[in-house]
Every structure is written in C-alpha cells, then in structure tokens.
PDB file of N, CA and C in Angstrom:
ATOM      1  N   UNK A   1       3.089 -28.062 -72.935  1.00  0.00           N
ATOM      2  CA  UNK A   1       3.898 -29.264 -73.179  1.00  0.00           C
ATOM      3  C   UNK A   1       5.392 -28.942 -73.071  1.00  0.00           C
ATOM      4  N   UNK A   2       6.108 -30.001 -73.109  1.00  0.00           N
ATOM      5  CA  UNK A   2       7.442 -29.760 -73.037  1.00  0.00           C
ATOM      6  C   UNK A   2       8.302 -28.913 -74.245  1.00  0.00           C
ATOM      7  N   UNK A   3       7.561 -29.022 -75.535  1.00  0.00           N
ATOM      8  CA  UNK A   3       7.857 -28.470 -76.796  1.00  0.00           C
ATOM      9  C   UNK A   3       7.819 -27.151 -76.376  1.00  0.00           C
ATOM     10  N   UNK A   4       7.206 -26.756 -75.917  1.00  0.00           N
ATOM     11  CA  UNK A   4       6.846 -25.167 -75.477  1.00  0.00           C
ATOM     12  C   UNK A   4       7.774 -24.520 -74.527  1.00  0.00           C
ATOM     13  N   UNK A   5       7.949 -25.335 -73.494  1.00  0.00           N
ATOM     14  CA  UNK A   5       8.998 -25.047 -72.307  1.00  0.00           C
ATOM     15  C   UNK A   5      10.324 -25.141 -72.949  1.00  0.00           C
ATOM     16  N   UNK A   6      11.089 -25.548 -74.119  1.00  0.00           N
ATOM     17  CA  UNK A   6      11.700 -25.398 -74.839  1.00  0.00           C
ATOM     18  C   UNK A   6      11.990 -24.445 -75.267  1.00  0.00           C
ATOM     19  N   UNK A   7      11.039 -24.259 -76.062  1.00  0.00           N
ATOM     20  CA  UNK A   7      11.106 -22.758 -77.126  1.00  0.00           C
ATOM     21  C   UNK A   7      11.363 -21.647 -76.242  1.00  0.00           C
ATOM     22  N   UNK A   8      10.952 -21.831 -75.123  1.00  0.00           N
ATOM     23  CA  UNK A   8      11.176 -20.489 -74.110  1.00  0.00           C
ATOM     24  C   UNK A   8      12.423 -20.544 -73.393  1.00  0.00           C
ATOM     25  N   UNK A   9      13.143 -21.674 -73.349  1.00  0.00           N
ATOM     26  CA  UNK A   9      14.444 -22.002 -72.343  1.00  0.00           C
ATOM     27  C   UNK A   9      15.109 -21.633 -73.291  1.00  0.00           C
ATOM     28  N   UNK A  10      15.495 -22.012 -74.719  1.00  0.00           N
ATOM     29  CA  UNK A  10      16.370 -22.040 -75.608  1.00  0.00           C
ATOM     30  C   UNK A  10      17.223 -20.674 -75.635  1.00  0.00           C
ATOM     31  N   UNK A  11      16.106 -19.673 -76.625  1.00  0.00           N
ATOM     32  CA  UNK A  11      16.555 -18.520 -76.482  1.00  0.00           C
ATOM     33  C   UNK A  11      17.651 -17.649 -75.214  1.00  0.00           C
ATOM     34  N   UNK A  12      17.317 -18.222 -74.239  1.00  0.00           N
ATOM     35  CA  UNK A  12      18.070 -17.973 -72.885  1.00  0.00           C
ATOM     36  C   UNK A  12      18.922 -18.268 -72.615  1.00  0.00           C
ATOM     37  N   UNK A  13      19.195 -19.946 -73.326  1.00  0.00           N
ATOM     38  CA  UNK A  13      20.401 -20.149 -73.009  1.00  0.00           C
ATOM     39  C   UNK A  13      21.398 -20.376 -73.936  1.00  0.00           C
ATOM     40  N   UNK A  14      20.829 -20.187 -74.927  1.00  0.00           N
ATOM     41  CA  UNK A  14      22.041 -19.606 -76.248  1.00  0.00           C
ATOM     42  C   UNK A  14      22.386 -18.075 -75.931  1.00  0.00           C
ATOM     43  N   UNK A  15      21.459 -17.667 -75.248  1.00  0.00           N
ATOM     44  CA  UNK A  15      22.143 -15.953 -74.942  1.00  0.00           C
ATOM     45  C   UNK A  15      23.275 -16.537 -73.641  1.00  0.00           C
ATOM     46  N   UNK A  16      23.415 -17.079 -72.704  1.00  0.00           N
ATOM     47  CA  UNK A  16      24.130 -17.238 -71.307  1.00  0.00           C
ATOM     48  C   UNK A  16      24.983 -17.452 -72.818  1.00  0.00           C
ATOM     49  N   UNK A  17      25.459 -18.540 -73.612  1.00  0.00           N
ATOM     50  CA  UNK A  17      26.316 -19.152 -74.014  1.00  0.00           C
ATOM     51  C   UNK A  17      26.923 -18.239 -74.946  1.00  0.00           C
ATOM     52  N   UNK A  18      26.199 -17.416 -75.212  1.00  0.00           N
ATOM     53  CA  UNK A  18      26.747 -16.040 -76.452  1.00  0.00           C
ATOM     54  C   UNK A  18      27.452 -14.917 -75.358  1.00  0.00           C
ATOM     55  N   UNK A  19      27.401 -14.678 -74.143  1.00  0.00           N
ATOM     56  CA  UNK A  19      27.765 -14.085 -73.132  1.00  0.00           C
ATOM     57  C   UNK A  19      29.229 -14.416 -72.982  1.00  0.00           C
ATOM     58  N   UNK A  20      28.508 -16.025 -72.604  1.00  0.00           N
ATOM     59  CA  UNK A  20      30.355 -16.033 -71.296  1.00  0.00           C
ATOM     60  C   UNK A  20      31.245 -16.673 -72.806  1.00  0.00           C
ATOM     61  N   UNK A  21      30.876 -16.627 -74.356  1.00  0.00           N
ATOM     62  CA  UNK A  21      31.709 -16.678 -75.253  1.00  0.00           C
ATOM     63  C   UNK A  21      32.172 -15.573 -75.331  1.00  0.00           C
ATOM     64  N   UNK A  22      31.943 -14.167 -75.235  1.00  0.00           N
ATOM     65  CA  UNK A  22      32.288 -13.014 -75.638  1.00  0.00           C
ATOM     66  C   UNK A  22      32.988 -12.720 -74.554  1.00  0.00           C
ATOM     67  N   UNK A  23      32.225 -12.744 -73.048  1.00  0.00           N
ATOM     68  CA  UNK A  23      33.368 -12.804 -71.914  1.00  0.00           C
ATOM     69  C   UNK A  23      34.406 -13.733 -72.130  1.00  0.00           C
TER      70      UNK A  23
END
C-alpha cells in the first residue's frame, strides 16, 4: 500500500534534507 511506500521514501528523504542542510 501506499502507507508502506512511505515509510520507505521518508527515511531517504529526511536524510537528502539532513545533507544539503549540513552542506
């Protein structure tokens, strides 16, 4: 389900966003 495809995108893209914050 989409709930699921979530839980797996998230993590990923709070890391891109924890990245180009530190860059």
């Amino acid at each position: 389900m989409i709930h699921r495809q979530v839980q797996r995108f998230v993590p990923s893209f709070l890391l891109f966003l924890v990245s180009g914050f530190i860059l």
